[in-house]
C-alpha atoms as a PDB file:
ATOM      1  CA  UNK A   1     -35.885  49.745  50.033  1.00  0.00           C
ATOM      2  CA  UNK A   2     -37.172  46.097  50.555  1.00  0.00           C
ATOM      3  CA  UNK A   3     -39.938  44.398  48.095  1.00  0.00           C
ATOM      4  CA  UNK A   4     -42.437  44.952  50.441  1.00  0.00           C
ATOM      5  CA  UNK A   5     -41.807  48.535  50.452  1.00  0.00           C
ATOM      6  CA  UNK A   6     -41.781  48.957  46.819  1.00  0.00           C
ATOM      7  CA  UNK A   7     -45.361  47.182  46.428  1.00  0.00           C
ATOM      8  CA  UNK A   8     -46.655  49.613  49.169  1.00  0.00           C
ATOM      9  CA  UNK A   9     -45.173  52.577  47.782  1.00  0.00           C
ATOM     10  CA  UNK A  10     -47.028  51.395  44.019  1.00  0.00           C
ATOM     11  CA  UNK A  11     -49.622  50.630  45.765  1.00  0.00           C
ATOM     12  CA  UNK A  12     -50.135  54.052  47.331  1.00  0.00           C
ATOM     13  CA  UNK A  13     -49.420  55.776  44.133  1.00  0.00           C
ATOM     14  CA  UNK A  14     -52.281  53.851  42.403  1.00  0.00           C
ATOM     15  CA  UNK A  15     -54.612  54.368  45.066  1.00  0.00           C
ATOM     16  CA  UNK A  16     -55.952  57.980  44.207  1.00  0.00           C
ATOM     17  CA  UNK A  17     -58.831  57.617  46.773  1.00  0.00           C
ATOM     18  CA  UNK A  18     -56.253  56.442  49.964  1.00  0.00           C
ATOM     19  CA  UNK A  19     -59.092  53.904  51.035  1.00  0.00           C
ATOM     20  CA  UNK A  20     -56.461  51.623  50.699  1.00  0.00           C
ATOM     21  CA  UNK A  21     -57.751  49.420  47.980  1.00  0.00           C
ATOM     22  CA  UNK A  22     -57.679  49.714  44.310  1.00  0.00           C
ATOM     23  CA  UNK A  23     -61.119  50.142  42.299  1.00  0.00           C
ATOM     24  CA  UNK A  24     -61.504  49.337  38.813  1.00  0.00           C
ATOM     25  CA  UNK A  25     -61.559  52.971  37.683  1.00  0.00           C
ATOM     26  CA  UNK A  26     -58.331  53.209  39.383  1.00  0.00           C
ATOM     27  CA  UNK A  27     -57.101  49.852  37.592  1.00  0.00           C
ATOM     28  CA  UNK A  28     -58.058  50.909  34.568  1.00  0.00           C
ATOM     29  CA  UNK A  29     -56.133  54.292  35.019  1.00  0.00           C
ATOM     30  CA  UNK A  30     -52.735  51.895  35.599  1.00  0.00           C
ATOM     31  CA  UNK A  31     -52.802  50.603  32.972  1.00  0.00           C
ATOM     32  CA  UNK A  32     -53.585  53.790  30.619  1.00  0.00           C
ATOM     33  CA  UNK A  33     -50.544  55.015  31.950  1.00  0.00           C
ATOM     34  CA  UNK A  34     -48.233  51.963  31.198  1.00  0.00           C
ATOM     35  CA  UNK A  35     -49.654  52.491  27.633  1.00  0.00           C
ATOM     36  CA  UNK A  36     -52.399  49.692  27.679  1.00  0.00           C
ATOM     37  CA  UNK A  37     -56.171  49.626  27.405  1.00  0.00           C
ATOM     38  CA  UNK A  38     -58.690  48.463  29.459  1.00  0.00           C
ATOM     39  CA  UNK A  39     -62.320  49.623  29.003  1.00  0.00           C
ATOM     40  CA  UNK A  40     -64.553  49.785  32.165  1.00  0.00           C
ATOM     41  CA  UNK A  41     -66.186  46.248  31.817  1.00  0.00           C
ATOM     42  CA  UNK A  42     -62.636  44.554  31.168  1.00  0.00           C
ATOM     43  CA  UNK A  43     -61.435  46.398  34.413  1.00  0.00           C
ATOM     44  CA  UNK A  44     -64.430  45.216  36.758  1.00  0.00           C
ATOM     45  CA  UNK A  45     -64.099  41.748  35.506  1.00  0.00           C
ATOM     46  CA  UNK A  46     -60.182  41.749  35.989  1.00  0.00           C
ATOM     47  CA  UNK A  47     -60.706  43.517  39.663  1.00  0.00           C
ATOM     48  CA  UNK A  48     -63.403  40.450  40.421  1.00  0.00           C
ATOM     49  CA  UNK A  49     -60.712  37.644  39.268  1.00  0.00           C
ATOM     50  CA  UNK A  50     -58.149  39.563  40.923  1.00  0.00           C
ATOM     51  CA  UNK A  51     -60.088  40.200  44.316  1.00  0.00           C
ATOM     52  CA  UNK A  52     -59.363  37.612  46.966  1.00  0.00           C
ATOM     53  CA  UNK A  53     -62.141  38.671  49.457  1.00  0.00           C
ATOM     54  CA  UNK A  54     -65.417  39.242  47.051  1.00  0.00           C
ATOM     55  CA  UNK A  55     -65.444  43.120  47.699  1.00  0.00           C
ATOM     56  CA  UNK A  56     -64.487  43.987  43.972  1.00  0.00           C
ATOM     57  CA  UNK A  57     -61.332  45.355  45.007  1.00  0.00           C
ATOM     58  CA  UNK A  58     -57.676  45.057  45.005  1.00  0.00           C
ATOM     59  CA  UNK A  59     -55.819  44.935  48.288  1.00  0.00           C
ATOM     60  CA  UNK A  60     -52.091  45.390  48.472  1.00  0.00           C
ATOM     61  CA  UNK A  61     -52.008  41.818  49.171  1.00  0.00           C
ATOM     62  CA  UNK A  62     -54.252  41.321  46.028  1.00  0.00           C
ATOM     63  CA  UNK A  63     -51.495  42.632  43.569  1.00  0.00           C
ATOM     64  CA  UNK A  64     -48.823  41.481  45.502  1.00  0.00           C
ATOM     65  CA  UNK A  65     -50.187  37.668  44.702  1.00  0.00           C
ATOM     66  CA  UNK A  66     -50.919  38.689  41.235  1.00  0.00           C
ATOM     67  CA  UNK A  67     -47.631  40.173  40.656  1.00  0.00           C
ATOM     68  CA  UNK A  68     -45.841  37.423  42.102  1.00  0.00           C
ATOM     69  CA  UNK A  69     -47.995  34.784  40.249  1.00  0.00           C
ATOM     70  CA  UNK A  70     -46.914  36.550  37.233  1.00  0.00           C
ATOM     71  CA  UNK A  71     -43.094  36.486  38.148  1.00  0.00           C
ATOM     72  CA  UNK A  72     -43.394  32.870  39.197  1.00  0.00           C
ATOM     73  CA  UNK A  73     -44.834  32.161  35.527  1.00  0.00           C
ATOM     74  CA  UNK A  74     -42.135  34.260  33.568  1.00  0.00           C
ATOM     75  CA  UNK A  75     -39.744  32.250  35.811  1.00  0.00           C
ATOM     76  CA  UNK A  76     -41.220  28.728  35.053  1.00  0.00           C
ATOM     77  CA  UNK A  77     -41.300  30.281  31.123  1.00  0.00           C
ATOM     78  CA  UNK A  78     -37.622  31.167  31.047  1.00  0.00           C
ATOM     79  CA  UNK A  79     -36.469  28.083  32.759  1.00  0.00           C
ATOM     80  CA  UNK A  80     -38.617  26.260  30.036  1.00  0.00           C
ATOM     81  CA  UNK A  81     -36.434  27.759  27.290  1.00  0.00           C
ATOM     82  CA  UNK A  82     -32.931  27.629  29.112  1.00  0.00           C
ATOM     83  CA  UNK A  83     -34.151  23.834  29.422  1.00  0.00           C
ATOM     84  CA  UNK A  84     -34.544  23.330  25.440  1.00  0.00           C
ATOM     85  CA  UNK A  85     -30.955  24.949  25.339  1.00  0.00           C
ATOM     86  CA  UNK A  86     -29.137  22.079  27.471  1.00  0.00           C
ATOM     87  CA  UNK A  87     -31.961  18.770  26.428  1.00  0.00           C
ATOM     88  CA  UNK A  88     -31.009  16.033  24.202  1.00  0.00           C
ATOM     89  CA  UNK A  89     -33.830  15.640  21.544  1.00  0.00           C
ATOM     90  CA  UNK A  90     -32.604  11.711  21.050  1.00  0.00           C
ATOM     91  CA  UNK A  91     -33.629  10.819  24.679  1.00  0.00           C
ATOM     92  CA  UNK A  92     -37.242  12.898  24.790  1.00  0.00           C
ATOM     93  CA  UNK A  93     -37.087  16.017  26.595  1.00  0.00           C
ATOM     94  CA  UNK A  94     -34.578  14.802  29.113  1.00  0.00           C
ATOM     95  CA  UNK A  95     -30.975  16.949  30.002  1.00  0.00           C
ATOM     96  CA  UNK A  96     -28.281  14.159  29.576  1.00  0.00           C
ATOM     97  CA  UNK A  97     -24.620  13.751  30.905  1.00  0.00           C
ATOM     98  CA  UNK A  98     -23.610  14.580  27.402  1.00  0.00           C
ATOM     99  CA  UNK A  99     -26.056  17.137  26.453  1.00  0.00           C
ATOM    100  CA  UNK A 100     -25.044  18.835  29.903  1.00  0.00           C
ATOM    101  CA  UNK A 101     -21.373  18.258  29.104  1.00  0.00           C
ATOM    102  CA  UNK A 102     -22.089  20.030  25.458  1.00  0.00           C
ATOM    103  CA  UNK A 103     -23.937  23.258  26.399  1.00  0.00           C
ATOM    104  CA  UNK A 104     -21.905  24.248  29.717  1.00  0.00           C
ATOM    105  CA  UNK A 105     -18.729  23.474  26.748  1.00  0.00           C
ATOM    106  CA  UNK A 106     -20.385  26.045  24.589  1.00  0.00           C
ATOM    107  CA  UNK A 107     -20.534  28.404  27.798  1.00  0.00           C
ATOM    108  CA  UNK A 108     -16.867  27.938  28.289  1.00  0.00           C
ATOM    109  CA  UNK A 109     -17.491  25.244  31.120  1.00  0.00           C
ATOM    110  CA  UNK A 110     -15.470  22.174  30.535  1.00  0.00           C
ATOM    111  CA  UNK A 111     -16.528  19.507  32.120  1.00  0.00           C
ATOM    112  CA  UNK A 112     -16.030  15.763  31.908  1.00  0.00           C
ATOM    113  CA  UNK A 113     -19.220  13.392  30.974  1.00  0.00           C
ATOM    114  CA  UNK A 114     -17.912  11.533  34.660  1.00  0.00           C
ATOM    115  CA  UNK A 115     -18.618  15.403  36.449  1.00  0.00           C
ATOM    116  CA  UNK A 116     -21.935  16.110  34.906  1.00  0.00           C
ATOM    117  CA  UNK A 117     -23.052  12.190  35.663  1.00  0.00           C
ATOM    118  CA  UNK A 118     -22.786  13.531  38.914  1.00  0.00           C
ATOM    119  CA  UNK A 119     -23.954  17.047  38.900  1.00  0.00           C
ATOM    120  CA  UNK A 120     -27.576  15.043  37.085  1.00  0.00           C
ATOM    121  CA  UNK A 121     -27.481  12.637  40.275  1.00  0.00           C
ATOM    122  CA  UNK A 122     -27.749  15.423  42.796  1.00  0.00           C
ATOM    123  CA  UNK A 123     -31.091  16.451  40.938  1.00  0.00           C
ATOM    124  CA  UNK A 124     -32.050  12.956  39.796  1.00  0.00           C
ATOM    125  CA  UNK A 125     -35.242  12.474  41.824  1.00  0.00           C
ATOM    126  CA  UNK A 126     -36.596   9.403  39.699  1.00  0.00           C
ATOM    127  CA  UNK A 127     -33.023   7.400  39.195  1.00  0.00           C
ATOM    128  CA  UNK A 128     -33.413   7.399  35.838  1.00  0.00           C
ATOM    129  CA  UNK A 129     -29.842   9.303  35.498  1.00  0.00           C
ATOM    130  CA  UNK A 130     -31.331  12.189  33.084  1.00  0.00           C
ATOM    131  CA  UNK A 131     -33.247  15.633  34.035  1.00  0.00           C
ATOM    132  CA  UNK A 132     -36.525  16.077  33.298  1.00  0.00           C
ATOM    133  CA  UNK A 133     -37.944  19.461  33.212  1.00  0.00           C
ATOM    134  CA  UNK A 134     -39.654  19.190  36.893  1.00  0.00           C
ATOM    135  CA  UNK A 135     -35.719  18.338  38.061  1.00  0.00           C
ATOM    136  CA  UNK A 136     -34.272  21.263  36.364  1.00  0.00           C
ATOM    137  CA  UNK A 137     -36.934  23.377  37.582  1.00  0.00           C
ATOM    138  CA  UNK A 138     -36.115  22.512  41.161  1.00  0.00           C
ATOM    139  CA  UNK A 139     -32.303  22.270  40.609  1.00  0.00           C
ATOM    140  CA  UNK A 140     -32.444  25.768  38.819  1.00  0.00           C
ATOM    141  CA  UNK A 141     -34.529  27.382  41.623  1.00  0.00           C
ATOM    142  CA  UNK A 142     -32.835  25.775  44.828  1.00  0.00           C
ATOM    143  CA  UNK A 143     -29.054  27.750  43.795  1.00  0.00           C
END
């Protein structure tokens, strides 16, 4: 079963009424059941910030958005600590041939200062021959 289907087949589940969009009532119920609370108000306001045509609804496509938005942040959060892991605090937020060359040694990578020179440069968008985070970020997310 494809991502698509899975959303759908959520979707469908959390749709009690089958009009094919999700009400606050029935927003409200999903998230009683995955142990949170949301009273009524909270719900209509979080169905109006949610809701991408003004109707005060949720369409599939609606959560589909807001669940990927959500992934996309965890994603940009993780990569944000993984990048503290590998930066060298002398040079100011910045990944460095030997910062590189120290954490993937700590992975059980070894790797010469010469080899990660050149794994930065294939990143290095600026020339400045260090990773900032914005380089990582696309370097992490392009393998």
């Amino acid at each position: 079963m494809d991502k698509e289907q899975q959303y759908k087949l959520v979707f469908r589940h959390l749709d009690k009424n089958g009009d094919g969009k999700l009400s606050p009532t029935e927003l409200q119920t999903c998230i009683a059941r995955m142990g949170g609370e949301l009273s009524s108000e909270e719900a209509e306001i979080a169905a109006e910030l949610m809701d991408s045509d003004g109707d005060g609804l949720l369409s599939l496509e609606d959560l589909v958005r807001v669940v990927e938005d959500a992934n996309d942040e965890q994603k940009v959060n993780d990569l944000k600590m993984v990048f503290k892991m590998y930066e060298d605090i002398e040079c100011g937020s910045c990944i460095t041939a030997k910062s590189l060359r120290r954490m993937l040694s700590r992975l059980g990578e070894s790797r010469t200062v010469d080899e990660c020179e050149l794994m930065i440069t294939n990143f290095d968008l600026d020339g400045n021959s260090v990773l900032d985070f914005d380089e990582f970020q696309d370097m992490m997310l392009s393998s």
